[in-house]
C-alpha atoms as a PDB file:
ATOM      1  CA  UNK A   1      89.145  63.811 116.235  1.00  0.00           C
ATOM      2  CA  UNK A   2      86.500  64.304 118.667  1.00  0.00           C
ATOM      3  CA  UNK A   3      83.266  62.183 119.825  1.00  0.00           C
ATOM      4  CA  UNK A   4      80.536  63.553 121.495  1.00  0.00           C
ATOM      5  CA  UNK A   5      78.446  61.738 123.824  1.00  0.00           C
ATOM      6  CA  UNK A   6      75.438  61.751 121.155  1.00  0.00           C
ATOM      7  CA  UNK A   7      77.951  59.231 119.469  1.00  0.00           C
ATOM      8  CA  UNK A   8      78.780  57.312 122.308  1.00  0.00           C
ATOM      9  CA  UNK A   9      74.669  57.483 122.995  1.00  0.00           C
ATOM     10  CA  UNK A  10      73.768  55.848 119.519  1.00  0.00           C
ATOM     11  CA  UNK A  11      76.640  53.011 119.864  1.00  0.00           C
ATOM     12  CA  UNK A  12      75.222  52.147 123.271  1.00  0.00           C
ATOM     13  CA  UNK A  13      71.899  51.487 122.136  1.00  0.00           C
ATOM     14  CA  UNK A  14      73.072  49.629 119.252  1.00  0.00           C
ATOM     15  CA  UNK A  15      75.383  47.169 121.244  1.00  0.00           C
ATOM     16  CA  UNK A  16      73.084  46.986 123.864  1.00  0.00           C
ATOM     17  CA  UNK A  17      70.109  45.706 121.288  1.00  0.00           C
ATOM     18  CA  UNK A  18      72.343  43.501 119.613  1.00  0.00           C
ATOM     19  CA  UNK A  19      74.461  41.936 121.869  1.00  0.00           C
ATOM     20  CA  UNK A  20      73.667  43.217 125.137  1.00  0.00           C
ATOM     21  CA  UNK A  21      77.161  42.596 126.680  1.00  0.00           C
ATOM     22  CA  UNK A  22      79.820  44.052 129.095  1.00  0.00           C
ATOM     23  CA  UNK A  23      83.260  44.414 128.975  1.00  0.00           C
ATOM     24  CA  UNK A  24      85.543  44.449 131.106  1.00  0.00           C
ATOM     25  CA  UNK A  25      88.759  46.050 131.659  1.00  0.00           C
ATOM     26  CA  UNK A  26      91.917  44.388 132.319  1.00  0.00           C
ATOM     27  CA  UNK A  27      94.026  45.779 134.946  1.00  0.00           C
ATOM     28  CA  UNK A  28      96.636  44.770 137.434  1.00  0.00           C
ATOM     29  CA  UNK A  29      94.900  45.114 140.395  1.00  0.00           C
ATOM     30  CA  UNK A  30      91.659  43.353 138.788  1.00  0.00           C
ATOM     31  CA  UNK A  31      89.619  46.669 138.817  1.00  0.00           C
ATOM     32  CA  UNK A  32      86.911  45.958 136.375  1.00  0.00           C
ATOM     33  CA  UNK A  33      85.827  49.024 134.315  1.00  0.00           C
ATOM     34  CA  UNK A  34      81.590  48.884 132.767  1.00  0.00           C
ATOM     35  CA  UNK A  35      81.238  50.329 129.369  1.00  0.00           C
ATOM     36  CA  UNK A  36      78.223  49.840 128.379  1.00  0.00           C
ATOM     37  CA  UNK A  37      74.575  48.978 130.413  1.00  0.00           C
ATOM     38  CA  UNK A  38      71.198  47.792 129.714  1.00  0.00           C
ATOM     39  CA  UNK A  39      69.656  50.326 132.482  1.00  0.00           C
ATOM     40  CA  UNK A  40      71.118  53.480 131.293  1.00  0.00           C
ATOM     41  CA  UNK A  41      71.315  55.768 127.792  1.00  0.00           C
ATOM     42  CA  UNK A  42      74.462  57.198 128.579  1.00  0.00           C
ATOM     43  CA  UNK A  43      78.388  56.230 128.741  1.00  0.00           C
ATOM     44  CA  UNK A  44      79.901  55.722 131.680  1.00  0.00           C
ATOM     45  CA  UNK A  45      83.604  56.063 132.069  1.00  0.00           C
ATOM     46  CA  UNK A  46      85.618  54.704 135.028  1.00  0.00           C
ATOM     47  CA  UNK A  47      87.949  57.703 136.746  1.00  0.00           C
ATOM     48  CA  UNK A  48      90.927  59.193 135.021  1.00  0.00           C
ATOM     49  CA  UNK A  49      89.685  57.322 131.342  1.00  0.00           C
ATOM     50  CA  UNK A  50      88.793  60.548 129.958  1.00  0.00           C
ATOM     51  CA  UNK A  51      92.168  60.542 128.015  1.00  0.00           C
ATOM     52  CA  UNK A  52      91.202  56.680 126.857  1.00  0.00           C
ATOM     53  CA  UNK A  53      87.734  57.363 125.383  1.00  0.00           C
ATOM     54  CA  UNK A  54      88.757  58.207 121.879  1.00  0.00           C
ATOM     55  CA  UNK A  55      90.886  55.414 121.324  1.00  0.00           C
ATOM     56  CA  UNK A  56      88.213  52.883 123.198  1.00  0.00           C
ATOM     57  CA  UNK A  57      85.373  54.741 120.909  1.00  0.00           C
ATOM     58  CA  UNK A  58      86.887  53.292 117.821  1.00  0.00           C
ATOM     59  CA  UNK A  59      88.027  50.172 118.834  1.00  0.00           C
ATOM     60  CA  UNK A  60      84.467  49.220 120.255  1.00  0.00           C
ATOM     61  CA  UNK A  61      82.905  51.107 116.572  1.00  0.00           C
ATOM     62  CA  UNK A  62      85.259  48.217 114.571  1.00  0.00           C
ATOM     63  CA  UNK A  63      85.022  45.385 116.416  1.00  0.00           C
ATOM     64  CA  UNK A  64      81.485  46.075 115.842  1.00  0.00           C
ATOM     65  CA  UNK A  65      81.202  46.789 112.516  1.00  0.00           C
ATOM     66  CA  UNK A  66      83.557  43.643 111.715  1.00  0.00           C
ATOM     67  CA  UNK A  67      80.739  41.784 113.281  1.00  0.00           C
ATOM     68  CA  UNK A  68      78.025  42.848 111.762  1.00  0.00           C
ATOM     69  CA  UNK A  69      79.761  42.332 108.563  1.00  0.00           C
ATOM     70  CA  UNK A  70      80.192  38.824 109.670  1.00  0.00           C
ATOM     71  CA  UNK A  71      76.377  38.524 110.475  1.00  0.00           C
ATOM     72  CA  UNK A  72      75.252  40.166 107.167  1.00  0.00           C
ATOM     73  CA  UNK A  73      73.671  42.589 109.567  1.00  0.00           C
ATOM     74  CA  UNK A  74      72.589  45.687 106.807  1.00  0.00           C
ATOM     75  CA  UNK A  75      71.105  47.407 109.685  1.00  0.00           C
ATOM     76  CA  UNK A  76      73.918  47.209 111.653  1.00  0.00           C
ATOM     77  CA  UNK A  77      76.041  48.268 109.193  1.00  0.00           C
ATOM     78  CA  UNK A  78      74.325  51.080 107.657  1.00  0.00           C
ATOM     79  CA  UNK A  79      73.730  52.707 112.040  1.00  0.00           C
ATOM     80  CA  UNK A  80      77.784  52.296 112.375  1.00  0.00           C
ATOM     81  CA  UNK A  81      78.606  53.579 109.053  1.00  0.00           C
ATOM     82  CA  UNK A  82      76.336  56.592 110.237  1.00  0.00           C
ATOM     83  CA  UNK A  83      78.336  56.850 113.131  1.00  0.00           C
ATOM     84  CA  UNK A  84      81.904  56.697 111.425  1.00  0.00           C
ATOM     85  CA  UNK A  85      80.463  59.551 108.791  1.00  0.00           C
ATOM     86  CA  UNK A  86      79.821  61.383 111.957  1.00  0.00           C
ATOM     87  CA  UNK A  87      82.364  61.253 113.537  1.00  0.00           C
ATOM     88  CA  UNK A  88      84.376  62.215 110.575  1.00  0.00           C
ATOM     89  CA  UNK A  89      82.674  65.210 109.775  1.00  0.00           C
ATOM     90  CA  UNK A  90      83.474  66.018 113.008  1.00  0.00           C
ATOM     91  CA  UNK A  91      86.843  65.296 112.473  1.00  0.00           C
ATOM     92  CA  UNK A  92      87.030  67.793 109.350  1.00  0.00           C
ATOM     93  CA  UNK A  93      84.915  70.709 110.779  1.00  0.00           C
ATOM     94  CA  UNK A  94      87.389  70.583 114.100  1.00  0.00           C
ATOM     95  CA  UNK A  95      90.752  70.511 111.767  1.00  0.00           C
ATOM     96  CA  UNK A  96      89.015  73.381 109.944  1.00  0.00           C
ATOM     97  CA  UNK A  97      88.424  74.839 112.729  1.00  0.00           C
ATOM     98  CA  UNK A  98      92.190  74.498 113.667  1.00  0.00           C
ATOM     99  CA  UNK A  99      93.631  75.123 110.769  1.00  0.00           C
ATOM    100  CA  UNK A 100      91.635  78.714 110.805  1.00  0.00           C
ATOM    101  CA  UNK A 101      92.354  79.819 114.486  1.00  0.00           C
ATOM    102  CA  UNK A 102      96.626  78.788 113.369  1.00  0.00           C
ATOM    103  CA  UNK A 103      95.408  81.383 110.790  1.00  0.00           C
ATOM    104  CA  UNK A 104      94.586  84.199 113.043  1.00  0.00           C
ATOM    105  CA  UNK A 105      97.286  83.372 115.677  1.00  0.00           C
ATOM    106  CA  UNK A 106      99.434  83.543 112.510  1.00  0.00           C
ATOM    107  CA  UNK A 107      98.237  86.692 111.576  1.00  0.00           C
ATOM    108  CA  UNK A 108      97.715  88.282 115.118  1.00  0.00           C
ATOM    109  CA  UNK A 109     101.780  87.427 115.305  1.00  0.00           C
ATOM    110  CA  UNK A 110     102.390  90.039 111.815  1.00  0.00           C
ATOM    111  CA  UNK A 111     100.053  92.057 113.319  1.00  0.00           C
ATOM    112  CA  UNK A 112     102.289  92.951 116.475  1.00  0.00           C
ATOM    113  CA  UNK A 113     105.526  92.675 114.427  1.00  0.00           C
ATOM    114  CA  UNK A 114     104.125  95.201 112.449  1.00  0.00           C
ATOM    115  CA  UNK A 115     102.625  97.955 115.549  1.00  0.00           C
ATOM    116  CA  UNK A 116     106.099  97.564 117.247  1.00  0.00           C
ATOM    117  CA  UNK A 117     108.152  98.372 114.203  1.00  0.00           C
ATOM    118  CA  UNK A 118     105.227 101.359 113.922  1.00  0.00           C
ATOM    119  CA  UNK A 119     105.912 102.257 117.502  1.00  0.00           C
ATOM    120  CA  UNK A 120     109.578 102.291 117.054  1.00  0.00           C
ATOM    121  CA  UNK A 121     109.496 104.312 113.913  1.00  0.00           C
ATOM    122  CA  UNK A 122     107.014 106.871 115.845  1.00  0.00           C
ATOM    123  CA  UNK A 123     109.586 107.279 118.601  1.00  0.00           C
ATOM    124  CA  UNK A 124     112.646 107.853 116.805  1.00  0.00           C
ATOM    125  CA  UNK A 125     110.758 110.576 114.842  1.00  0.00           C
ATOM    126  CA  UNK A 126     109.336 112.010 117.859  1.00  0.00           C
ATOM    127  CA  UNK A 127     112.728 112.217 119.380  1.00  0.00           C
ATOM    128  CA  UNK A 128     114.323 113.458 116.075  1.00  0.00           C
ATOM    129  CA  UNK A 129     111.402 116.241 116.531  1.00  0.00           C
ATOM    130  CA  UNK A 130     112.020 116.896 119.783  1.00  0.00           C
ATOM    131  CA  UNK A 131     115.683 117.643 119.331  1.00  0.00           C
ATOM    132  CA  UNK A 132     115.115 119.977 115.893  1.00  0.00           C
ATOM    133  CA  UNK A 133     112.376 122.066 117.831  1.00  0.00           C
ATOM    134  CA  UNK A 134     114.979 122.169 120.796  1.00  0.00           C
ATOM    135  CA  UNK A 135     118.060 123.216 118.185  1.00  0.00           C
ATOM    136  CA  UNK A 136     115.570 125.792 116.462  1.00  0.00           C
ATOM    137  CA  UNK A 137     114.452 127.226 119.711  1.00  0.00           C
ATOM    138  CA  UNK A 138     118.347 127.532 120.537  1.00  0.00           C
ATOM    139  CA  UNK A 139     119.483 129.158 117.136  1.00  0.00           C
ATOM    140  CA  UNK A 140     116.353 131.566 117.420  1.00  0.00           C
ATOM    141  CA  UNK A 141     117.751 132.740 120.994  1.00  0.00           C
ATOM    142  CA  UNK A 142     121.445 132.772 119.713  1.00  0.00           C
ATOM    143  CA  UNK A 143     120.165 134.706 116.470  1.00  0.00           C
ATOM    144  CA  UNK A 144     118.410 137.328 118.383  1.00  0.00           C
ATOM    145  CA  UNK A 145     122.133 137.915 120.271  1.00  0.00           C
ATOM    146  CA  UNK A 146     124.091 137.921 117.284  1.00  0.00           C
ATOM    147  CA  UNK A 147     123.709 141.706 116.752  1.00  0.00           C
ATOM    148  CA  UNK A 148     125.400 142.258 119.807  1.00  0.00           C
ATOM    149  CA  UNK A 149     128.137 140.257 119.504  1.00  0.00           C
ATOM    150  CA  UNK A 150     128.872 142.542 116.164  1.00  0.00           C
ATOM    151  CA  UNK A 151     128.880 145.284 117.913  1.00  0.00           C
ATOM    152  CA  UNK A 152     131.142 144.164 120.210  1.00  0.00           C
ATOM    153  CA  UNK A 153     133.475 143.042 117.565  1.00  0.00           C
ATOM    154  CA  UNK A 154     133.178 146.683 116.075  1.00  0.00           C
ATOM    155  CA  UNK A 155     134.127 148.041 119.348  1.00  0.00           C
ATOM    156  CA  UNK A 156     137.041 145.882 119.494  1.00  0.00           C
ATOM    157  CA  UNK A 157     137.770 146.853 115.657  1.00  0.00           C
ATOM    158  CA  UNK A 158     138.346 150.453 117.075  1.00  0.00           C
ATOM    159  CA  UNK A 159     141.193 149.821 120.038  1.00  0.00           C
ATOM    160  CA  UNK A 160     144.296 150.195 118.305  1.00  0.00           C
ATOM    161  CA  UNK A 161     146.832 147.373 118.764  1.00  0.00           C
ATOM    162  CA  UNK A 162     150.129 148.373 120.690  1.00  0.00           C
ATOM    163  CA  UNK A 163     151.862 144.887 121.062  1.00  0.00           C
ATOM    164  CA  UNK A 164     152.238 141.791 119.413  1.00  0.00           C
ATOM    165  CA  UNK A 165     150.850 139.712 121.907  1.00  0.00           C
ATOM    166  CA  UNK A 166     147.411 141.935 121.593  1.00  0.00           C
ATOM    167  CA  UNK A 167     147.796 141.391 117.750  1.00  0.00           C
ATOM    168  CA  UNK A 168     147.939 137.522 118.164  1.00  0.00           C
ATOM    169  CA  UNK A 169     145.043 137.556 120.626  1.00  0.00           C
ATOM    170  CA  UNK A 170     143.387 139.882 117.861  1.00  0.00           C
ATOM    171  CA  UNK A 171     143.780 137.787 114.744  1.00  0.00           C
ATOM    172  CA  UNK A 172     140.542 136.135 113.628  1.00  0.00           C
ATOM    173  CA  UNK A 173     140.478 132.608 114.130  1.00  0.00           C
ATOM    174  CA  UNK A 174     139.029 132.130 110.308  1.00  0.00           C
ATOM    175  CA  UNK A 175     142.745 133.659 108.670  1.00  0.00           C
ATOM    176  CA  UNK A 176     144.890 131.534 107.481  1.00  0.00           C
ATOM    177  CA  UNK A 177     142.115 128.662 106.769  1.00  0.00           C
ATOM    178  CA  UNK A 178     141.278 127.467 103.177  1.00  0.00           C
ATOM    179  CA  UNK A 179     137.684 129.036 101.956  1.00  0.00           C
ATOM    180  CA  UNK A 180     135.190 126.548 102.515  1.00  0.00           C
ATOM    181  CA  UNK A 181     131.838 127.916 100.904  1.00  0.00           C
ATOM    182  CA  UNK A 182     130.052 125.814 103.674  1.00  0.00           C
ATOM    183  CA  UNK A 183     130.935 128.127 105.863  1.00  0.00           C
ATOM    184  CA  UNK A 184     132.555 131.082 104.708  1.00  0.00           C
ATOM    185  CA  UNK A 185     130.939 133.859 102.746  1.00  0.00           C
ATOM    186  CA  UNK A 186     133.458 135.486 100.025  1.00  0.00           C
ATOM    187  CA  UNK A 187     132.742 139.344  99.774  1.00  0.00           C
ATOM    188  CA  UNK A 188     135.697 140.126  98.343  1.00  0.00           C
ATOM    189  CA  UNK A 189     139.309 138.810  96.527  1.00  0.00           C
ATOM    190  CA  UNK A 190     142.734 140.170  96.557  1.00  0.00           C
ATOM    191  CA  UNK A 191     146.120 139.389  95.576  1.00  0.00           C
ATOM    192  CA  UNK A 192     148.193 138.450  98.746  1.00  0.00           C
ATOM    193  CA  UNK A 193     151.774 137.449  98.556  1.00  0.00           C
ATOM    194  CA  UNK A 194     151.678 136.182 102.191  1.00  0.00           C
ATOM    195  CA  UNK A 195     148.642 133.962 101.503  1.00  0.00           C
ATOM    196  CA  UNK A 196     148.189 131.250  98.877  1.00  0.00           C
ATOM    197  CA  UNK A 197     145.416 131.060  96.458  1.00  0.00           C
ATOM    198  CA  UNK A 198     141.749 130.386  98.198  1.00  0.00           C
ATOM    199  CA  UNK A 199     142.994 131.269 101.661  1.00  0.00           C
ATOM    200  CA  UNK A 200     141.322 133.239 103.908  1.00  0.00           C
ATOM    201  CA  UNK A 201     143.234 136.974 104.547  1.00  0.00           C
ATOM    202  CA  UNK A 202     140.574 138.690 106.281  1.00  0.00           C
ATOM    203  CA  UNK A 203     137.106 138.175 108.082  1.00  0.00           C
ATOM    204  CA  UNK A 204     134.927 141.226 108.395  1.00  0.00           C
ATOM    205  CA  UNK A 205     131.739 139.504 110.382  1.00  0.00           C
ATOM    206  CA  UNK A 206     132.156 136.207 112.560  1.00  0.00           C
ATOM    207  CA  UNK A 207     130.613 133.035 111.819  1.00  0.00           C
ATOM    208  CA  UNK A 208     128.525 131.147 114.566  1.00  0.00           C
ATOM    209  CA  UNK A 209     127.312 126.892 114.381  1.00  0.00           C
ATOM    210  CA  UNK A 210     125.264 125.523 116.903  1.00  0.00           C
ATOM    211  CA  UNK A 211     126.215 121.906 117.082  1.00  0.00           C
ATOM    212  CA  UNK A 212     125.880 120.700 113.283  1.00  0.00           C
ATOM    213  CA  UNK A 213     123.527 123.895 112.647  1.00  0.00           C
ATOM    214  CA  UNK A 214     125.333 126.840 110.436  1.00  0.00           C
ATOM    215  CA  UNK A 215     123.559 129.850 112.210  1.00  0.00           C
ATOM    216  CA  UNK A 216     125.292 132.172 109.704  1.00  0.00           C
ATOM    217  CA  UNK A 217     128.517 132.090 107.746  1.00  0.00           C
ATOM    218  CA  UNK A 218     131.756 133.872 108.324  1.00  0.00           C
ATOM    219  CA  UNK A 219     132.116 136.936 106.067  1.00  0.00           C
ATOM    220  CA  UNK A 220     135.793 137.175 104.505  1.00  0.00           C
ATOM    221  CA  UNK A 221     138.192 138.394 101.954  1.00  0.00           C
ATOM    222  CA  UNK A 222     139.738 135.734 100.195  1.00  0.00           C
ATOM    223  CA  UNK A 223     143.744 135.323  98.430  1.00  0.00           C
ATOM    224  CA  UNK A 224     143.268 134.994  94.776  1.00  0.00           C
ATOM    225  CA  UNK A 225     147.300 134.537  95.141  1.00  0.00           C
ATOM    226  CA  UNK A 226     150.388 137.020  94.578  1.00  0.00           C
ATOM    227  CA  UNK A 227     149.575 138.945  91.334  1.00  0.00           C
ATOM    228  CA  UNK A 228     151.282 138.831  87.884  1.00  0.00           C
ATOM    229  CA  UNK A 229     154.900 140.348  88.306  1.00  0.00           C
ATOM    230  CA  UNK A 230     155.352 143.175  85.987  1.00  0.00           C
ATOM    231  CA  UNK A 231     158.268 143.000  83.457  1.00  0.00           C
ATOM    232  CA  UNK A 232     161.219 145.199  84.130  1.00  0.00           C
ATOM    233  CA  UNK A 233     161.811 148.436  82.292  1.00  0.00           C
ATOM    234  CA  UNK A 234     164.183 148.786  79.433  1.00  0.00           C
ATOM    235  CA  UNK A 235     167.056 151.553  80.386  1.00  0.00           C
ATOM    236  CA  UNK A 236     166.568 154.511  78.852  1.00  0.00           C
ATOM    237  CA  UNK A 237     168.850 154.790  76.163  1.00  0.00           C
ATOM    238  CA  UNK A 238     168.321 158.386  75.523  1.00  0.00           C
ATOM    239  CA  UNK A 239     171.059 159.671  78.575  1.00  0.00           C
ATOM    240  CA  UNK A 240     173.382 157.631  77.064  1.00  0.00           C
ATOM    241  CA  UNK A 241     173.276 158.586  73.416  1.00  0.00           C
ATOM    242  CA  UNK A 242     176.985 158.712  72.461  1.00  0.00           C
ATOM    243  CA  UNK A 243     178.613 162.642  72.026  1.00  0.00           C
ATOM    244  CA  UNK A 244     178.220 161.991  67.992  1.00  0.00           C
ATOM    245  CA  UNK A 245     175.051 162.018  68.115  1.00  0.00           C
ATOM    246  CA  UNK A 246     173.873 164.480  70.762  1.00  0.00           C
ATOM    247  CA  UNK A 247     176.538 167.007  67.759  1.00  0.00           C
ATOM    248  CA  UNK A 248     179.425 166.911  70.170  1.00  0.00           C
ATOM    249  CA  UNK A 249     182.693 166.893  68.286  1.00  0.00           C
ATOM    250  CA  UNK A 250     184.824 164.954  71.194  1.00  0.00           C
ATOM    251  CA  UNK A 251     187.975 165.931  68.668  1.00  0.00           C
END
């Protein structure tokens, strides 16, 4: 609650009309401390009472208004009831007042909750951005290379293979690895009785990844597993008809 000087103005005419007195402050050193005067308008406070006027304000307003109650004063009553109305619509427009600008420091709070977690957000998708346009710029060089590399594999295709230590060195790194259509393209099956069932037998064109990136998948041949065995062959009973029936008389 706040009172302006206007209130302290009207009070200090009032008690200066009616009673005309001046009070005095009690202190330890005896310092006396004037309120109220018949030879000027407006309140005077003593030094460092700026924190006491509220408090003094309505202690000097009751003691007041008790005594014009006690007079029967009407007048008197009705000017201090003025100034309590005053002062408490004062009172209400400042806790309004308050209450609106906790409000806005409220919502000025959610406000810049909000922009950082929208300025977070915007850098992790600018970095996310940043790294696909760096992996497509990559894959697009290593792409434009691949060509090459098959032709060196082709060339490679051609030398023929005199040891087995150039054979190891020579085997494809996919053979022998289940078929995984994530990265392995089948162009072809056949029965293998070295390899089991969905393993790789043969690659024909190298796979490449960059990073997590697939730039193209492995072209292979792929075991379907060894083949039905065929049944044996009856013997052929004709060489060994007996001599009565080929008409040989064995008598």
């Amino acid at each position: 609650m706040r009172v302006t000087m206007n209130t302290y103005v009207h009070l200090n005419d009032f008690c200066v009309k009616k009673w005309n007195f001046i009070r005095e402050g009690e202190g330890e050193g005896g310092d006396k401390t004037k309120f109220l005067t018949n030879d000027s308008d407006e309140f005077q406070a003593p030094e460092g009472a700026a924190d006491r006027r509220l408090p003094a304000g309505l202690k000097l307003i009751m003691q007041a208004y008790k005594e014009a109650v006690l007079d029967g004063d009407r007048k008197a009553i009705y000017e201090l009831e003025d100034i309590l109305f005053m002062m408490e619509k004062e009172k209400n427009e400042l806790a309004q007042k308050v209450a609106a600008m906790s409000a806005e420091i409220s919502s000025g709070k959610e406000k810049l909750v909000r922009l950082q977690a929208d300025f977070d957000n915007y850098r992790k998708r600018s970095e996310k951005e940043r790294l696909r346009v760096r992996s497509d710029a990559q894959g697009e060089v290593i792409e434009s290379l691949l060509p090459m590399v098959d032709s060196f594999e082709r060339a490679k295709q051609q030398i023929k293979l005199e040891t087995e230590m150039e054979k190891k060195i020579d085997t494809s790194y996919q053979v022998g690895k289940p078929f995984d259509p994530k990265m392995h393209e089948a162009i072809a099956r056949e029965e293998s009785n070295e390899f089991k069932e969905g393993i790789v037998i043969q690659e024909f064109r190298r796979g490449f990844y960059l990073g997590d990136r697939l730039l193209r998948p492995a072209m292979v041949k792929v075991s379907s597993g060894p083949g039905k065995k065929k049944p044996a062959s009856p013997p052929d009973q004709s060489r060994e008809e007996p001599a009565s029936v080929a008409g040989v008389d064995n008598r």
